[in-house]
Protein backbone atom coordinates (compact mmCIF):
# COMPACT_ATOMS: atom_id res chain seq x y z
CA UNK A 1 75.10 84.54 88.59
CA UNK A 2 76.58 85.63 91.81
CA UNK A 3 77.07 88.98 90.38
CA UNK A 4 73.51 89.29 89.49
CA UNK A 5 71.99 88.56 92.73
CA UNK A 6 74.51 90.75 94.36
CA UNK A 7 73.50 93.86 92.28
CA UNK A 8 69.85 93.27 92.16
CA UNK A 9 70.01 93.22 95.91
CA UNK A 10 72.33 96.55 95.60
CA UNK A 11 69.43 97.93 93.40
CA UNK A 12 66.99 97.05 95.81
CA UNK A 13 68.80 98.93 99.23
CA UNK A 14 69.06 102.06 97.20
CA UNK A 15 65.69 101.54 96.04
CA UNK A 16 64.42 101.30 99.67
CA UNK A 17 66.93 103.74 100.73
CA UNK A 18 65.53 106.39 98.31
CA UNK A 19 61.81 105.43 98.91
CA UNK A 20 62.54 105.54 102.84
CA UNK A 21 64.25 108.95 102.46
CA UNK A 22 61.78 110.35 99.92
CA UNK A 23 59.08 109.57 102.18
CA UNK A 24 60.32 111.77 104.93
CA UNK A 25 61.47 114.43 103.35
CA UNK A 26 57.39 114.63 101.90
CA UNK A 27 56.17 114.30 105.39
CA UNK A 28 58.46 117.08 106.69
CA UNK A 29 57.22 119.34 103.75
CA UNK A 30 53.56 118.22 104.13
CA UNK A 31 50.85 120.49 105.88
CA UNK A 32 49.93 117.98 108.16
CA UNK A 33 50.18 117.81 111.64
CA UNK A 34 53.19 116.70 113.87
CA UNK A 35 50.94 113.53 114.99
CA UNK A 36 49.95 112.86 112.17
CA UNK A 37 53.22 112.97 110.64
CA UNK A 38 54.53 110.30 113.35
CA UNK A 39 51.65 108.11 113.05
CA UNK A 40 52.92 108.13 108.97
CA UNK A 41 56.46 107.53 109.20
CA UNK A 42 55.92 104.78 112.47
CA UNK A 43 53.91 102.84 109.14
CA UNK A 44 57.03 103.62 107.14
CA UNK A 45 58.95 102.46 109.37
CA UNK A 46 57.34 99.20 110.35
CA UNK A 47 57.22 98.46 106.28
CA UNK A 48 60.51 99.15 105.78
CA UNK A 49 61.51 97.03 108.65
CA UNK A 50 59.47 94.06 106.85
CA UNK A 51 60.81 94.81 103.86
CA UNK A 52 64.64 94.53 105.57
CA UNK A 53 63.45 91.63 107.28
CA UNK A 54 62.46 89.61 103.93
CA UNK A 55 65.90 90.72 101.91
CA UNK A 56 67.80 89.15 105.04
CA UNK A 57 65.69 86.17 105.16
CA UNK A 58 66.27 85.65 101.39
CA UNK A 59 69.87 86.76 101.47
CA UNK A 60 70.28 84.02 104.41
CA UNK A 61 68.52 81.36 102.23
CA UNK A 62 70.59 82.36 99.33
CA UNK A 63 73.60 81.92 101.89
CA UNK A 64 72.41 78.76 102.76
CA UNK A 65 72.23 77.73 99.18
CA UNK A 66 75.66 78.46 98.70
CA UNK A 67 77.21 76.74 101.48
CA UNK A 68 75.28 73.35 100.28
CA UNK A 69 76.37 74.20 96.71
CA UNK A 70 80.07 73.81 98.33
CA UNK A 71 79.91 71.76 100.12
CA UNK A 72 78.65 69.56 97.43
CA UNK A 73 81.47 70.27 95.58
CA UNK A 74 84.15 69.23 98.33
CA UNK A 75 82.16 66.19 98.53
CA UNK A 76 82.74 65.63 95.14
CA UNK A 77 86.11 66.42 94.91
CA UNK A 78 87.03 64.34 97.87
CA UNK A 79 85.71 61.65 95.46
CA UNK A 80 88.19 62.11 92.91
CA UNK A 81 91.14 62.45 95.30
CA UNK A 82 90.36 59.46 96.60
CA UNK A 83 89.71 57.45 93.32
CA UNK A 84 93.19 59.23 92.14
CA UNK A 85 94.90 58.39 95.56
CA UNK A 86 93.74 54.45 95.02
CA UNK A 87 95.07 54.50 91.56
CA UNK A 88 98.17 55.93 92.15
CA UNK A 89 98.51 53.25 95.11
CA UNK A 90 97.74 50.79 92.50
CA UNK A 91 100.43 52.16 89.85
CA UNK A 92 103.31 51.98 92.84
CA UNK A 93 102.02 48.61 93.58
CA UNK A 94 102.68 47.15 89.96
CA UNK A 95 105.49 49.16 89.11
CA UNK A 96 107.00 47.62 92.48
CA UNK A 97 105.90 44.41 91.53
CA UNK A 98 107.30 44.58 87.87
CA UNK A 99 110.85 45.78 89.04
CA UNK A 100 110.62 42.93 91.90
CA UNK A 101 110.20 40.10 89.01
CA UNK A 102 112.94 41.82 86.95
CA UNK A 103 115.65 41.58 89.95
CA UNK A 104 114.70 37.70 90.50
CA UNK A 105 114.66 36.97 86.75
């Protein structure tokens, strides 16, 4: 799943990437003029800059998700070190017990 969200963001930088660079590339080439072809790309800019500012939000939440994700699994695992430490404490006891009973009897 990891993979996927890592190339569907991939996908969507190029995508952006080629849009961004298309879009100049028409304005140079367009008969417009020079002010005009500011005023343009300032509004490409400013959308792409949105659009960068979204991905980064939802890459950060995805981040975010992640780090709970682990650290719901450490939690978890903590659990069954402990339960496996406390058993293990448990066997030593009896098996010290048991060999205790044998030396007096």
């Amino acid at each position: 799943m990891a993979d996927e969200r890592g190339s569907s963001a991939n996908v969507l930088v190029a995508f952006l990437s080629g849009a961004a660079l298309g879009a100049v590339a028409a304005l140079l080439l367009a008969p417009q003029s020079g002010r005009e072809s500011r005023e343009q790309l300032r509004g490409y800019a400013r959308r792409a800059e949105d659009n960068l500012r979204d991905l980064a939000g939802r890459a950060g939440e995805s981040f975010e998700d992640v780090v709970d994700q682990g650290k719901e699994f450490v939690d978890s695992q903590k659990s069954v070190l402990r339960e496996a430490f406390e058993a293990g404490r448990e066997a030593m006891k009896r098996e010290r017990d048991r060999m205790r009973g044998e030396e007096q009897g």
